[in-house]
C-alpha atoms as a PDB file:
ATOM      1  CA  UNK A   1       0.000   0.000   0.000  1.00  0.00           C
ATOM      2  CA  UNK A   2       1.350   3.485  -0.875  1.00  0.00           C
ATOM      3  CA  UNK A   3       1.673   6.003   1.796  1.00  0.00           C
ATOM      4  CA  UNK A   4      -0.956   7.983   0.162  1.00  0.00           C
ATOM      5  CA  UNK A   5      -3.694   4.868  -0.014  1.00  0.00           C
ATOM      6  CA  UNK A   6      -3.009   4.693   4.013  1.00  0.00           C
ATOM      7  CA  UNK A   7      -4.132   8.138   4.497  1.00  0.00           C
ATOM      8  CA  UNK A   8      -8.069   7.513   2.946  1.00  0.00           C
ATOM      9  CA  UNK A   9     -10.346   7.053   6.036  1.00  0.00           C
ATOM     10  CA  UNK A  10     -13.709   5.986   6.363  1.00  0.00           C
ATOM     11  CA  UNK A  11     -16.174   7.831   7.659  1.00  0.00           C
ATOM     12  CA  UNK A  12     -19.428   6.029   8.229  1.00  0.00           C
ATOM     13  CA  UNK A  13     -23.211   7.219   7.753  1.00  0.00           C
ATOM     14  CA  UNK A  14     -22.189  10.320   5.426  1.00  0.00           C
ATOM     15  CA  UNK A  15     -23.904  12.226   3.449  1.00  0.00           C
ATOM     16  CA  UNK A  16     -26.621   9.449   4.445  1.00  0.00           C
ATOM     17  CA  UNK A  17     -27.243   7.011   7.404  1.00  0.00           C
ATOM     18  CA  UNK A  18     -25.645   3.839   5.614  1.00  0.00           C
ATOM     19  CA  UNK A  19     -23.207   5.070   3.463  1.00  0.00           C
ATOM     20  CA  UNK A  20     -19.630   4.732   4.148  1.00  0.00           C
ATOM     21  CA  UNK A  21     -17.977   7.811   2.487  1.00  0.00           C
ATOM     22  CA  UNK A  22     -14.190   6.990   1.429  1.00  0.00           C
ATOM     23  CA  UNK A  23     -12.594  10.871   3.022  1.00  0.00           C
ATOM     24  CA  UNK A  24      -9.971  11.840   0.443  1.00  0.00           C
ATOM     25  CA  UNK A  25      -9.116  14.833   2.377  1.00  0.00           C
ATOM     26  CA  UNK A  26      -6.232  13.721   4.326  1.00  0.00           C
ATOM     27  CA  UNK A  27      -4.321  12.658   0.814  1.00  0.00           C
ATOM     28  CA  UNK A  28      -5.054  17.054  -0.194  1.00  0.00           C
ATOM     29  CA  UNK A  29      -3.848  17.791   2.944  1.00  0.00           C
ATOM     30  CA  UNK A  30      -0.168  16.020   2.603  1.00  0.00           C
ATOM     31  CA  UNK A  31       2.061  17.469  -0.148  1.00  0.00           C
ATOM     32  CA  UNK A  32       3.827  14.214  -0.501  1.00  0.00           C
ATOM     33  CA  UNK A  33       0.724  12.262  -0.372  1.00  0.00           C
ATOM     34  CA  UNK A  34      -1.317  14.443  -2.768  1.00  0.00           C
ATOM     35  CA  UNK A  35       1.836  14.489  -5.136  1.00  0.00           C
ATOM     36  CA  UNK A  36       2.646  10.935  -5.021  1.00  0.00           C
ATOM     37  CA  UNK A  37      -1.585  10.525  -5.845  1.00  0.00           C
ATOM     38  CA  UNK A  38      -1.265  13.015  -8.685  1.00  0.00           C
ATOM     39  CA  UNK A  39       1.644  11.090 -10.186  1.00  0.00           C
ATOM     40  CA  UNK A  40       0.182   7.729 -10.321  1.00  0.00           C
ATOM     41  CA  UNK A  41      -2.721   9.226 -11.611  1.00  0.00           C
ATOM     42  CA  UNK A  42      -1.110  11.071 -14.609  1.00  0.00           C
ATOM     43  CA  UNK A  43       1.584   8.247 -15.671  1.00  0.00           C
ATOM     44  CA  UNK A  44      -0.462   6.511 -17.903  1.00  0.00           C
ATOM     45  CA  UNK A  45      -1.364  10.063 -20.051  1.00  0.00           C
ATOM     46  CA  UNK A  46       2.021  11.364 -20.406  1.00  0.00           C
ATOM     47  CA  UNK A  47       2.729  12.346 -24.234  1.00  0.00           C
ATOM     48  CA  UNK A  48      -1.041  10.650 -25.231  1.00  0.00           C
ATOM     49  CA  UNK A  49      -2.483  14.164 -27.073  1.00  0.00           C
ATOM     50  CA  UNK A  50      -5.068  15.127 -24.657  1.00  0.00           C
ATOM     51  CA  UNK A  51      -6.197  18.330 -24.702  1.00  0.00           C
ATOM     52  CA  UNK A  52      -7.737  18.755 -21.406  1.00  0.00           C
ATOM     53  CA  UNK A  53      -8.385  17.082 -18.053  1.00  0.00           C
ATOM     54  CA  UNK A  54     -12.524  17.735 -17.382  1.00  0.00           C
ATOM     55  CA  UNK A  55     -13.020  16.941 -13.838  1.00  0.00           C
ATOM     56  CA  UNK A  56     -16.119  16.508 -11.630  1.00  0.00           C
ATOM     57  CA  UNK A  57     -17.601  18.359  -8.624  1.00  0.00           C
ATOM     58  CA  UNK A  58     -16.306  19.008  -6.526  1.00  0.00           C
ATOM     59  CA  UNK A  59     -12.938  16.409  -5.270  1.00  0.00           C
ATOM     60  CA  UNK A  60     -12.599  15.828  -8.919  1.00  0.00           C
ATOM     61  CA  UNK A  61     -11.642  19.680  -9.116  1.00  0.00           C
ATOM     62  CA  UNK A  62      -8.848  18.896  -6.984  1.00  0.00           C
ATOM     63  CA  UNK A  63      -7.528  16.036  -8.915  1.00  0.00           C
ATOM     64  CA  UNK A  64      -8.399  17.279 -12.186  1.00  0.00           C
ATOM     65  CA  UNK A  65      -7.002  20.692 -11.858  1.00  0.00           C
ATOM     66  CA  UNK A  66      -3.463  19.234 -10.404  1.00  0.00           C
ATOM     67  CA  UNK A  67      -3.303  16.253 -12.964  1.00  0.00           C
ATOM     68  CA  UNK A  68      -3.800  18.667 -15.913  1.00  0.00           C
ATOM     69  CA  UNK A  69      -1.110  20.710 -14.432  1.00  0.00           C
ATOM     70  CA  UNK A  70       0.792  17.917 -14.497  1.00  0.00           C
ATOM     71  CA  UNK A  71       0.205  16.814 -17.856  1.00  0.00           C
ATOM     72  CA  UNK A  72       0.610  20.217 -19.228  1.00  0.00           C
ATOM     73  CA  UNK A  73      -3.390  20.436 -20.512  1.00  0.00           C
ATOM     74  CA  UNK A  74      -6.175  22.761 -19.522  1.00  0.00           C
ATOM     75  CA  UNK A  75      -8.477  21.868 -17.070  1.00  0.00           C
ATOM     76  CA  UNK A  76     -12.835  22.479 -17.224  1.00  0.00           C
ATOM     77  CA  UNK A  77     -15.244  21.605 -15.046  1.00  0.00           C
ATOM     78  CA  UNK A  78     -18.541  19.328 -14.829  1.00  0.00           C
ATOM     79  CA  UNK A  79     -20.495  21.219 -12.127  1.00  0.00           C
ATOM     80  CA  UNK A  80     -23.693  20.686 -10.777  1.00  0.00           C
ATOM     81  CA  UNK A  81     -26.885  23.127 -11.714  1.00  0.00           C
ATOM     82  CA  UNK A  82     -26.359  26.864 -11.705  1.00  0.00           C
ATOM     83  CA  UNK A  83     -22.376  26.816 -10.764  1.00  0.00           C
ATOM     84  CA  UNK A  84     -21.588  27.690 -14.492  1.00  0.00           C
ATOM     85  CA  UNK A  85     -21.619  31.391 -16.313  1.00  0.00           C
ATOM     86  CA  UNK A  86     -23.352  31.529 -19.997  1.00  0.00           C
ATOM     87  CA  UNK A  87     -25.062  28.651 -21.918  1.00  0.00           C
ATOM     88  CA  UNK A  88     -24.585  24.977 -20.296  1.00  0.00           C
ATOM     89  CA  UNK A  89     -25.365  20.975 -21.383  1.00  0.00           C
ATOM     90  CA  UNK A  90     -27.288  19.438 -18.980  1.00  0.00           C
ATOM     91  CA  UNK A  91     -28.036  15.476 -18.247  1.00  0.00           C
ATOM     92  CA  UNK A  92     -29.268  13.646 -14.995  1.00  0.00           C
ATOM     93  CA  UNK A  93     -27.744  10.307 -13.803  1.00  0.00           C
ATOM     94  CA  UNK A  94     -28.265   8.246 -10.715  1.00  0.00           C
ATOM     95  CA  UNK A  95     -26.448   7.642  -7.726  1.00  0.00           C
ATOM     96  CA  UNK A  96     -25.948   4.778  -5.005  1.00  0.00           C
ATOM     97  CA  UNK A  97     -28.372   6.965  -2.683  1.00  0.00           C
ATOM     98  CA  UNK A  98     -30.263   9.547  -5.191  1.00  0.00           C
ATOM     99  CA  UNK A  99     -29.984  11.371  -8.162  1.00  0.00           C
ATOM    100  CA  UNK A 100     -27.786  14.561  -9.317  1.00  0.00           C
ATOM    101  CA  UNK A 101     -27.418  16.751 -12.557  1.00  0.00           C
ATOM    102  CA  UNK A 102     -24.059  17.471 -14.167  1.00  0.00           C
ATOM    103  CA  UNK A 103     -23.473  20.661 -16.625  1.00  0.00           C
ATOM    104  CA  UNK A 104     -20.752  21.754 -18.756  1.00  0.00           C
ATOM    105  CA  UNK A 105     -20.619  24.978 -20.315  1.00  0.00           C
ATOM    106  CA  UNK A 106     -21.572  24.819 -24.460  1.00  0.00           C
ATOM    107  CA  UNK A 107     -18.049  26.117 -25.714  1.00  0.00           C
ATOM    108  CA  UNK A 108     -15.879  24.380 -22.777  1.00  0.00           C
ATOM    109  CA  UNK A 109     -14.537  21.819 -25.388  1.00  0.00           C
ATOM    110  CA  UNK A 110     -13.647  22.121 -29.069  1.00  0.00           C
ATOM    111  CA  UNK A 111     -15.317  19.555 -31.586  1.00  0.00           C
ATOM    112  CA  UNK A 112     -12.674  16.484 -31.624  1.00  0.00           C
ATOM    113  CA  UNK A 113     -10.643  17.495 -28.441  1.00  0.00           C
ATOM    114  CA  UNK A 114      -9.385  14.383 -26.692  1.00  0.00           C
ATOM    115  CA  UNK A 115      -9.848  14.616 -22.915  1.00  0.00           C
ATOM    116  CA  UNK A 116      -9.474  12.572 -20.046  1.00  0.00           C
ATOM    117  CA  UNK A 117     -12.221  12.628 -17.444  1.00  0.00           C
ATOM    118  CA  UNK A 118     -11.569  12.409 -13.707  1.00  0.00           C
ATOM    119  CA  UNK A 119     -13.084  12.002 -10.409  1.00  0.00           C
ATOM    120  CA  UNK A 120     -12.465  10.940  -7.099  1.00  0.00           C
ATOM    121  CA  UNK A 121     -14.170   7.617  -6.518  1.00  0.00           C
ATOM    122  CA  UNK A 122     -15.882   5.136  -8.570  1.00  0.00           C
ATOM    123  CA  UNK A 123     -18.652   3.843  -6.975  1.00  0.00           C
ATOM    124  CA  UNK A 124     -21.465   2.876  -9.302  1.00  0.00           C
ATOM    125  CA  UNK A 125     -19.973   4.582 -11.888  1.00  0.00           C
ATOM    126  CA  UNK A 126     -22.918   7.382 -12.545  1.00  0.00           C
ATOM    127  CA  UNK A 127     -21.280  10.313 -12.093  1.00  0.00           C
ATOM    128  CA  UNK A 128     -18.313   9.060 -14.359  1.00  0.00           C
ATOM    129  CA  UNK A 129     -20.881   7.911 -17.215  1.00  0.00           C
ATOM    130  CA  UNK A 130     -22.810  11.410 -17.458  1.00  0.00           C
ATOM    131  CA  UNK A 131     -19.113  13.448 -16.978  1.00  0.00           C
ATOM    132  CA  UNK A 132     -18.213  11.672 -20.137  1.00  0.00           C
ATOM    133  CA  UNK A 133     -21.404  11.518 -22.328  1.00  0.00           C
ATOM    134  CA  UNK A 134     -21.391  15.453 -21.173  1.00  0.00           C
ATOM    135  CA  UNK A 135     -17.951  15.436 -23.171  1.00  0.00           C
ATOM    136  CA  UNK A 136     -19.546  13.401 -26.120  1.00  0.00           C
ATOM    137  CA  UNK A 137     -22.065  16.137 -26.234  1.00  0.00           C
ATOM    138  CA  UNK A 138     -19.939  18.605 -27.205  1.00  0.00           C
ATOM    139  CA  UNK A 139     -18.001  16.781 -30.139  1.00  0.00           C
ATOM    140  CA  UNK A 140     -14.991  16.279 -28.102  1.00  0.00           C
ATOM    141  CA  UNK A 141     -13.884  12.488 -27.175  1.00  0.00           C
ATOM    142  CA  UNK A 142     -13.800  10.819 -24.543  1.00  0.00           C
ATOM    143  CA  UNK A 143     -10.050   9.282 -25.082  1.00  0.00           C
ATOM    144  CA  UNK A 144     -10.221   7.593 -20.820  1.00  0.00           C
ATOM    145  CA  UNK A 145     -11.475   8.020 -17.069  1.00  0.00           C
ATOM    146  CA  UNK A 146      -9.626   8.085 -14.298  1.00  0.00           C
ATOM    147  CA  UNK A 147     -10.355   7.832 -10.703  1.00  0.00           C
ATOM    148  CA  UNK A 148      -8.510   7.826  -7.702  1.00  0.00           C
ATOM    149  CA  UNK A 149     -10.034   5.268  -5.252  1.00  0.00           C
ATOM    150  CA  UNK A 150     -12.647   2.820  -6.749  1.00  0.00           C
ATOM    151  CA  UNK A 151     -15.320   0.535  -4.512  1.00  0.00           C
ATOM    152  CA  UNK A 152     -14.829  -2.628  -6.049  1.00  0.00           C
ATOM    153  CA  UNK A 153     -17.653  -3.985  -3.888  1.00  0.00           C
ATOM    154  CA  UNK A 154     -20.019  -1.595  -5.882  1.00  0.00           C
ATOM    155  CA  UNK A 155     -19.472  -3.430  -8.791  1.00  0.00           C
ATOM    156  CA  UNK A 156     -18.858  -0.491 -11.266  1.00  0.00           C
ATOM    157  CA  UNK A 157     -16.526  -1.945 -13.154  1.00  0.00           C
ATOM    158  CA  UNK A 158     -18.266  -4.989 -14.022  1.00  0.00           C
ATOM    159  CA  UNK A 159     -21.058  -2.703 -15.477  1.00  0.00           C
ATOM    160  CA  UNK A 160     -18.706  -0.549 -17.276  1.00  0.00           C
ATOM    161  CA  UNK A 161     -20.150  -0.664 -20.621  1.00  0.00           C
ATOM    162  CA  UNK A 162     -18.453   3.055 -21.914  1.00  0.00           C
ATOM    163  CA  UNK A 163     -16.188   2.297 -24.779  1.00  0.00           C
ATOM    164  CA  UNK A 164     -13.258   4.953 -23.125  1.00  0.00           C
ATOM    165  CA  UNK A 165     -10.681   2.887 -20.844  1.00  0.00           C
ATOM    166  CA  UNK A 166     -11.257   3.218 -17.163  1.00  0.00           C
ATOM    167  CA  UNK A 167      -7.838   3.200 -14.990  1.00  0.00           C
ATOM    168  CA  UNK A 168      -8.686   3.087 -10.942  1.00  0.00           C
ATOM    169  CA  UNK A 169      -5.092   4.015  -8.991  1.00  0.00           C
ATOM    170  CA  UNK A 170      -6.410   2.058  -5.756  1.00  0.00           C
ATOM    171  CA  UNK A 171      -8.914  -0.397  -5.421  1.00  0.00           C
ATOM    172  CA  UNK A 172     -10.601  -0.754  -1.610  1.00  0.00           C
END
């Protein structure tokens, strides 16, 4: 285990009684940590042509933001409802305990831009679906996902039917 997987903690019945929310925060909050993350997260997309990093509210700001830094790429944001200035693509996806909407602004992407979409966690997988057909949307292509963390118990993976490749860093 890296030194930044033994800094995720648990804690139990958040944002819901039942859920077990996997706390990131300690990783953001250790330069070493958050840099060794960032790294394993960008290998795999060094010298690959992306254009852009598009990461999802909010944690997947952090990561996003820092990975496109790293990769030398510009960085936009998926953002939930009225977050985003000017004209914005919508869609609705489900969660493990609800429902959410995603935007993007219209002009975020240009038409054939290859971008790599990131969040923190994978749980079911619905926020990482809508990020990308967001993306799709707008002409540009999905060329992967990436996540940090991903809930293998969820069983996201195994419904994974989106024809970008997915690359979890850590598996719990």
């Amino acid at each position: 285990m890296s030194h930044w997987q033994s800094l995720l903690r648990d804690v139990p019945d958040f944002p819901r009684p039942g859920i077990v929310f996997k706390d990131i925060t300690p990783v953001l909050a250790h330069a070493g940590a958050f840099a060794e993350a960032i790294a394993a997260m960008a290998g795999p997309w060094h010298g690959r042509g992306l254009h852009a990093v598009v990461g999802v509210e909010s944690r997947g700001f952090i990561l996003g933001a820092a990975l496109a830094r790293e990769l030398g790429i510009g960085f936009v944001p998926v953002r939930k409802p009225g977050k985003l200035p000017g004209p914005t693509l919508s869609i609705d996806y489900a969660l493990e305990y609800g429902s959410d909407r995603l935007q993007i602004q219209v002009d975020a992407l240009p038409p054939g831009a290859r971008v790599l979409v990131v969040d923190d966690v994978l749980a079911t997988g619905g926020t990482l679906k809508a990020a990308a057909a967001l993306v799709r949307r707008q002409g540009a292509e999905v060329a992967a996902t990436a996540v940090l963390l991903e809930l293998a118990a969820l069983g996201a993976r195994a419904s994974w039917n989106d024809p970008a490749p997915l690359l979890s860093v850590a598996m719990l």
